[in-house]
PDB file of N, CA and C in Angstrom:
ATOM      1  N   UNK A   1      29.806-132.966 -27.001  1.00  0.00           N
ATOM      2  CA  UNK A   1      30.555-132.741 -28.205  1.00  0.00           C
ATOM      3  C   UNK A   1      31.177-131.344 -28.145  1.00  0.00           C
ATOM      4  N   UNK A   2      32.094-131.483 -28.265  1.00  0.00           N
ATOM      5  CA  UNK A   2      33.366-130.068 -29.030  1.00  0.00           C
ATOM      6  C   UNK A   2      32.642-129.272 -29.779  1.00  0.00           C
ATOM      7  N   UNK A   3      32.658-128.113 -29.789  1.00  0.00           N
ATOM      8  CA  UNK A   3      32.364-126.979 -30.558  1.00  0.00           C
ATOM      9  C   UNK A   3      33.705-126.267 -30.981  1.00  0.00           C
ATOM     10  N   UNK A   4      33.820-126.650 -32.379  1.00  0.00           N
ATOM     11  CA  UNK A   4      35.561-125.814 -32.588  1.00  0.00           C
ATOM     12  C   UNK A   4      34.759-124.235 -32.856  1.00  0.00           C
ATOM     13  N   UNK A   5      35.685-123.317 -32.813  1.00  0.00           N
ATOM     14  CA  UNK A   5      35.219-121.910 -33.151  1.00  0.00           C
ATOM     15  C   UNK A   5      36.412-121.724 -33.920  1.00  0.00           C
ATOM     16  N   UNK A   6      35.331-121.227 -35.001  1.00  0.00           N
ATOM     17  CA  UNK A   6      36.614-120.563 -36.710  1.00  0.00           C
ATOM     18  C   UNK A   6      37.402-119.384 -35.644  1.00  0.00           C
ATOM     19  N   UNK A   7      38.250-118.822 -36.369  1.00  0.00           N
ATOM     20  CA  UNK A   7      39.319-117.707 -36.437  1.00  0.00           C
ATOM     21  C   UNK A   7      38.717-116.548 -36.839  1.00  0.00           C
ATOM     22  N   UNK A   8      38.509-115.161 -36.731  1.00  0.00           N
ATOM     23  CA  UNK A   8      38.270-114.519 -37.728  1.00  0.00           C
ATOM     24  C   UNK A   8      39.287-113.964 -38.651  1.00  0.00           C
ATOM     25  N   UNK A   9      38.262-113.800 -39.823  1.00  0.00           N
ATOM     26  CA  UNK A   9      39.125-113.855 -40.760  1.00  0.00           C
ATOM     27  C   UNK A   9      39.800-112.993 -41.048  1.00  0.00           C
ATOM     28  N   UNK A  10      39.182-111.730 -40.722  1.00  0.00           N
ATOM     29  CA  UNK A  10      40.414-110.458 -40.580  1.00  0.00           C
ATOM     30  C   UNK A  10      40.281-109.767 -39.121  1.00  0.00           C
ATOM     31  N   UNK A  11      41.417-110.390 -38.969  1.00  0.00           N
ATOM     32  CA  UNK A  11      42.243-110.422 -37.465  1.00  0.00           C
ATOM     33  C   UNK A  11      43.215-108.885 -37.436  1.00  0.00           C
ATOM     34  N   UNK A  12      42.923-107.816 -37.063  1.00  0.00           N
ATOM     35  CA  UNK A  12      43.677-106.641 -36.749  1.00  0.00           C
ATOM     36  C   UNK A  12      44.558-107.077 -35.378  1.00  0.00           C
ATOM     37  N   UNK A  13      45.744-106.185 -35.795  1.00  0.00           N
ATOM     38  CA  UNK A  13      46.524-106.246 -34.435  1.00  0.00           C
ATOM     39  C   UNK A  13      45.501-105.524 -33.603  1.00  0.00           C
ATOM     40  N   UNK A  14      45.837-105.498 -32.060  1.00  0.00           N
ATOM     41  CA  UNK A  14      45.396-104.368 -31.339  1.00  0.00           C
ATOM     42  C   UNK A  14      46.355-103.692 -30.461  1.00  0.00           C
ATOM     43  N   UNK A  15      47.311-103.461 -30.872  1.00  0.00           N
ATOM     44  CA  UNK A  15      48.081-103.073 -30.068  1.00  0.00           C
ATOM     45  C   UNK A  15      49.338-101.655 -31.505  1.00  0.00           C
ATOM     46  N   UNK A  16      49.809-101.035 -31.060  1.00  0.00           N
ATOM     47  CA  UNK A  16      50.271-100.172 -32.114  1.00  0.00           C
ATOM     48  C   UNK A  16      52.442-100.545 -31.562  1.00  0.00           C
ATOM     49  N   UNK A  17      52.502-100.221 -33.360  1.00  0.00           N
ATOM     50  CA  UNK A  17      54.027-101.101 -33.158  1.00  0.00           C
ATOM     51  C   UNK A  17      54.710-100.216 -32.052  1.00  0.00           C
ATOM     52  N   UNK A  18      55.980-100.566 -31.685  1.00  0.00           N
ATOM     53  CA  UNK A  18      56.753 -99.936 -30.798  1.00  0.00           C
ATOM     54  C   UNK A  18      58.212 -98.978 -31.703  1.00  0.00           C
ATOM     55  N   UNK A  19      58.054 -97.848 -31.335  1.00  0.00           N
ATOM     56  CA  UNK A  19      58.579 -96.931 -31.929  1.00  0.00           C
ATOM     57  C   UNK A  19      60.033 -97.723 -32.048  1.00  0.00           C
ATOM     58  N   UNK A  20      60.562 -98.168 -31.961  1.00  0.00           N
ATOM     59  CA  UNK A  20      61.768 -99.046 -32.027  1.00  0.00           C
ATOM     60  C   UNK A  20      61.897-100.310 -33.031  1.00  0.00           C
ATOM     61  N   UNK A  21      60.840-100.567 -33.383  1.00  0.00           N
ATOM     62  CA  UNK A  21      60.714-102.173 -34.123  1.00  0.00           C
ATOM     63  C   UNK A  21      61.130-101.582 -35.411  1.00  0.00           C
ATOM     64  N   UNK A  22      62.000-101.564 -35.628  1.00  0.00           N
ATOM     65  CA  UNK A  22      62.999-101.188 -36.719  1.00  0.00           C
ATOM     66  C   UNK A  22      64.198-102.349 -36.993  1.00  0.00           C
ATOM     67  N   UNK A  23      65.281-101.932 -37.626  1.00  0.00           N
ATOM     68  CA  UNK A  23      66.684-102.893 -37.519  1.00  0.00           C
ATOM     69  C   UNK A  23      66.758-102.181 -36.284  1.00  0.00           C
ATOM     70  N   UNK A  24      66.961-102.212 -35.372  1.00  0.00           N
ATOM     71  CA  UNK A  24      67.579-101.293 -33.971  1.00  0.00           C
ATOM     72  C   UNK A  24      67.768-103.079 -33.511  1.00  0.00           C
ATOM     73  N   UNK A  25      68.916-102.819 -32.198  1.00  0.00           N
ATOM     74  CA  UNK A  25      69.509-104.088 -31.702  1.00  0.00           C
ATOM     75  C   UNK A  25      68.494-104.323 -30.766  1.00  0.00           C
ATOM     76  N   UNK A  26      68.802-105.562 -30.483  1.00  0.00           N
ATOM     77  CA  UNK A  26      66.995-105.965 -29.570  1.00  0.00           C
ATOM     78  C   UNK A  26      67.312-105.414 -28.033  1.00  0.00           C
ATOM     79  N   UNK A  27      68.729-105.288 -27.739  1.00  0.00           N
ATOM     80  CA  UNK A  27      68.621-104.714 -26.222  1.00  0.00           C
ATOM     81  C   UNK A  27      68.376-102.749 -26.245  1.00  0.00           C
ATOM     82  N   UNK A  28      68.512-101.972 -27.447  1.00  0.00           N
ATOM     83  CA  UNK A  28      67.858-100.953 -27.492  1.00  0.00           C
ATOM     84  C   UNK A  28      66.079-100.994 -27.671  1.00  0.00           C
ATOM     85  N   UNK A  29      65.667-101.836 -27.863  1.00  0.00           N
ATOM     86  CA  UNK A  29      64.042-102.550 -28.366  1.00  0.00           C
ATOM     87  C   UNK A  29      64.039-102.725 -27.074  1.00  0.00           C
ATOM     88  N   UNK A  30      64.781-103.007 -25.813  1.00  0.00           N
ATOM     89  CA  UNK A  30      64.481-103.651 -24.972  1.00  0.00           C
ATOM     90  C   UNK A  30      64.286-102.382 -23.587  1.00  0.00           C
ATOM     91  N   UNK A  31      65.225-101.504 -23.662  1.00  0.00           N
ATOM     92  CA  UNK A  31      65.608-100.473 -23.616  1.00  0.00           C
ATOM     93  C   UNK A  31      64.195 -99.435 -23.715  1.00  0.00           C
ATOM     94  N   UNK A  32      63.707 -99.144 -25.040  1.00  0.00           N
ATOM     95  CA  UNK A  32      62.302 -98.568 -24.549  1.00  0.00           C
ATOM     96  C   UNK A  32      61.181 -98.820 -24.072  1.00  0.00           C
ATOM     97  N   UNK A  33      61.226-100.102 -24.240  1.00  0.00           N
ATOM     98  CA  UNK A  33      60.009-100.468 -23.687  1.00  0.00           C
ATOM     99  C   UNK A  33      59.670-100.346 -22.655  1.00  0.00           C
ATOM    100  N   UNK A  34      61.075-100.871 -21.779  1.00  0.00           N
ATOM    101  CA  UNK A  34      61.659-100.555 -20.260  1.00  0.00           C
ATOM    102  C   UNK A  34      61.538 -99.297 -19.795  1.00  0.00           C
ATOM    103  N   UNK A  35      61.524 -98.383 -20.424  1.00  0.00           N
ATOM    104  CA  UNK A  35      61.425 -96.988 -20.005  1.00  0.00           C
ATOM    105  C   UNK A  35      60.376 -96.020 -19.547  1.00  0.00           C
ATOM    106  N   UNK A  36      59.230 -96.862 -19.664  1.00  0.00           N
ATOM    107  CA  UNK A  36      58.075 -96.722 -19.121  1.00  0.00           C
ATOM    108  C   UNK A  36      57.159 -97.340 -18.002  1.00  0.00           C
ATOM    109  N   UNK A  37      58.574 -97.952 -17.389  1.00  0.00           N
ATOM    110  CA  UNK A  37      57.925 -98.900 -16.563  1.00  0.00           C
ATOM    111  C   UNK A  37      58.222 -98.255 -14.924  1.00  0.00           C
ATOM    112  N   UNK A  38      57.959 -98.033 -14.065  1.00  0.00           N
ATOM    113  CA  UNK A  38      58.119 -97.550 -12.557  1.00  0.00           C
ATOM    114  C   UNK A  38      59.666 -98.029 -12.112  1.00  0.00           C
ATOM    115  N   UNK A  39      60.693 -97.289 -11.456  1.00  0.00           N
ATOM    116  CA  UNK A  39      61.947 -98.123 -10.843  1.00  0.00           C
ATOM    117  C   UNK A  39      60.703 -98.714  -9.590  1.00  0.00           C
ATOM    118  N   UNK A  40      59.751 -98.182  -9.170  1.00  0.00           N
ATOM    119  CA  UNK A  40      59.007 -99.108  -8.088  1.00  0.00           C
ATOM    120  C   UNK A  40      58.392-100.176  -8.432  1.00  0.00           C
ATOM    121  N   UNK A  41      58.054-101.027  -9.747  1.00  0.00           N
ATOM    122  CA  UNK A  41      57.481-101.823 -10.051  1.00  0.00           C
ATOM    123  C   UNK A  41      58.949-102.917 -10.160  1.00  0.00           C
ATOM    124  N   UNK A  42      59.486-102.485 -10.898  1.00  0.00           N
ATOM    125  CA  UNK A  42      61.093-103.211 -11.388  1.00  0.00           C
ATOM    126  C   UNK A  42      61.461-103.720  -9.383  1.00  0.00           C
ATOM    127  N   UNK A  43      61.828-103.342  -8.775  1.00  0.00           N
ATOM    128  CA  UNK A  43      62.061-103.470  -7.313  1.00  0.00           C
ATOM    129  C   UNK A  43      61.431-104.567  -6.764  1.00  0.00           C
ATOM    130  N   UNK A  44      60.140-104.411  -7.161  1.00  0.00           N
ATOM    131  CA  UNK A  44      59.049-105.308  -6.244  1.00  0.00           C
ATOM    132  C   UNK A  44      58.673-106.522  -6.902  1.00  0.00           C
ATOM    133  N   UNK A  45      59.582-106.747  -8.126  1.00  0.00           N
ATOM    134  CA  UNK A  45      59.402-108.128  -9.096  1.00  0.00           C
ATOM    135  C   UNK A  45      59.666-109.380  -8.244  1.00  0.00           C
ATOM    136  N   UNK A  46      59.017-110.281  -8.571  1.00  0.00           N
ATOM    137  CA  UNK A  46      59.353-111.731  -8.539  1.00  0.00           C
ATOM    138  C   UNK A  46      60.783-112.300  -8.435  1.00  0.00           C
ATOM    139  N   UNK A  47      61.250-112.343  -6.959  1.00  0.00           N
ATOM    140  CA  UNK A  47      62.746-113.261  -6.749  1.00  0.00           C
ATOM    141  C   UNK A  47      63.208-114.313  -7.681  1.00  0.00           C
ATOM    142  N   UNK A  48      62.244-114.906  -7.588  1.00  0.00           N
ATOM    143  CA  UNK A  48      61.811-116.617  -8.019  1.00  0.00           C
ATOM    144  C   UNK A  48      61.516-116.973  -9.486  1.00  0.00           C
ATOM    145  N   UNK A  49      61.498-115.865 -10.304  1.00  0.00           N
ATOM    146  CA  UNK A  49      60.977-115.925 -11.418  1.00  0.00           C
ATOM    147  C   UNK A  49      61.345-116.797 -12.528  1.00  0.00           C
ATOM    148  N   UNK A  50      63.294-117.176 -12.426  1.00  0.00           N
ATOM    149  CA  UNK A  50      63.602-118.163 -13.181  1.00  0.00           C
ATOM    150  C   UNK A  50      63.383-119.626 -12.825  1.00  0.00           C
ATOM    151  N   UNK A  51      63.544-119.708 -11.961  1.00  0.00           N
ATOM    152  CA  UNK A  51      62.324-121.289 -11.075  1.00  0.00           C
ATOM    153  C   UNK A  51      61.069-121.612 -10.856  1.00  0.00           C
ATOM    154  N   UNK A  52      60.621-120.111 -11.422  1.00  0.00           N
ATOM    155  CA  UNK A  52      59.224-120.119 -11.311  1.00  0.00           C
ATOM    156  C   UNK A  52      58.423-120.138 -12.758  1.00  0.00           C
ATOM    157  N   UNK A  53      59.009-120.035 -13.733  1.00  0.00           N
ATOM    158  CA  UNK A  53      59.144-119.324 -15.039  1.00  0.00           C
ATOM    159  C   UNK A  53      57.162-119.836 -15.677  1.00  0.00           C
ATOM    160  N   UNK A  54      56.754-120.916 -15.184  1.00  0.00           N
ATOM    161  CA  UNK A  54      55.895-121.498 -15.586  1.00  0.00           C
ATOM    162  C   UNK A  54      54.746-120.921 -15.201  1.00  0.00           C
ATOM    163  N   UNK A  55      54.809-120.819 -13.856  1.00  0.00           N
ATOM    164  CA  UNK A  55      54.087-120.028 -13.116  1.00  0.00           C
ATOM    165  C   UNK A  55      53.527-118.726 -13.459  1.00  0.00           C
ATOM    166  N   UNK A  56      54.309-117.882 -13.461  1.00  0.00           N
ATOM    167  CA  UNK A  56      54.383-116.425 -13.988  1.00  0.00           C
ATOM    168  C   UNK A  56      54.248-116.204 -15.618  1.00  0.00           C
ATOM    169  N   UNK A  57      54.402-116.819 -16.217  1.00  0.00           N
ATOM    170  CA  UNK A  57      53.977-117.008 -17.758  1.00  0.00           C
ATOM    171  C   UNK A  57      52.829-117.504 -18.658  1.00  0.00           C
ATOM    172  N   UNK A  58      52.291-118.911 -18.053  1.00  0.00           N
ATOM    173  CA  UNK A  58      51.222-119.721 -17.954  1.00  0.00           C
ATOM    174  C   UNK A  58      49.916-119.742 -16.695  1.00  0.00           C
ATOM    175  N   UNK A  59      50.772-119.624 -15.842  1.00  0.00           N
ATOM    176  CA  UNK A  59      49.735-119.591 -14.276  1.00  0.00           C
ATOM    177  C   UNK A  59      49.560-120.957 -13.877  1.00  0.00           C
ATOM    178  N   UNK A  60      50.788-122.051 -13.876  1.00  0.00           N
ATOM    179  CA  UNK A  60      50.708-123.397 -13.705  1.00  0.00           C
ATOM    180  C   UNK A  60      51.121-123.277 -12.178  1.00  0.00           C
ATOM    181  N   UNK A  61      50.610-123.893 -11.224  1.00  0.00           N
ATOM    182  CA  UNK A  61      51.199-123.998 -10.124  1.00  0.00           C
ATOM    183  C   UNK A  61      53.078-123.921  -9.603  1.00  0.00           C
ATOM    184  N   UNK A  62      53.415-123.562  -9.078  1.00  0.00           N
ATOM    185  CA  UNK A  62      54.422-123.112  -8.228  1.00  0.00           C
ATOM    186  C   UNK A  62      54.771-124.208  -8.274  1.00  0.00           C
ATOM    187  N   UNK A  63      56.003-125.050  -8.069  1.00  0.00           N
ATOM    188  CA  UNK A  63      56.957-125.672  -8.092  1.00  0.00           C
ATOM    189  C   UNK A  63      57.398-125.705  -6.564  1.00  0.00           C
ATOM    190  N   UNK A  64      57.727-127.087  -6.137  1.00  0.00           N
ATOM    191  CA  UNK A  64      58.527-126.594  -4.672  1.00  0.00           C
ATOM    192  C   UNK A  64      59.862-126.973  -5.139  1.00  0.00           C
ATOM    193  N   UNK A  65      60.808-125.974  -4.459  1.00  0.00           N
ATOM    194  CA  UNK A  65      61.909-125.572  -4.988  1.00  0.00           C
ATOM    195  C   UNK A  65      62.658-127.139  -4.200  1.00  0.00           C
ATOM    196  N   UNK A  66      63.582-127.499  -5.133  1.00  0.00           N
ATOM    197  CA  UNK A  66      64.950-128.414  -5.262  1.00  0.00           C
ATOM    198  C   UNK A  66      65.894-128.240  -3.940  1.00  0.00           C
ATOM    199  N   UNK A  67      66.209-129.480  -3.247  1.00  0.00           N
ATOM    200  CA  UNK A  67      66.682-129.560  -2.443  1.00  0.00           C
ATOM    201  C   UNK A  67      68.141-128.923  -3.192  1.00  0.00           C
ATOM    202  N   UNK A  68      69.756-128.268  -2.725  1.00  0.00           N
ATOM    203  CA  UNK A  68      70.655-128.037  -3.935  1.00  0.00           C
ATOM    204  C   UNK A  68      71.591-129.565  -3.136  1.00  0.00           C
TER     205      UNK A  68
END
């Protein structure tokens, strides 16, 4: 048998807002967040990532890519 588990009931964020989450346009929102990130990490990203999208988001197995 299933064991459901309640929610708690007061649920805090854990994470603190982003100095940007204002009216600001979402590619300036997008913009800082980005700005803390390595140009060496950005470089070494995932080729495959829009064919892969499942993968890298969920952790569902890899896809073999489409004959074109």
């Amino acid at each position: 048998m299933t064991k459901l588990i309640e929610p708690e009931k007061d649920v805090r964020r854990r994470h603190e807002p982003c100095a940007a989450a204002d009216d600001s346009p979402i590619w300036e929102v997008i913009d800082e967040i980005m700005r803390g990130v390595p140009e060496e990490v950005l470089r070494h990203g995932p080729t495959d990532g829009a064919e892969q999208h499942d993968h890298y988001l969920y952790g569902a197995p890899k896809r073999t890519p489409q004959a074109s």
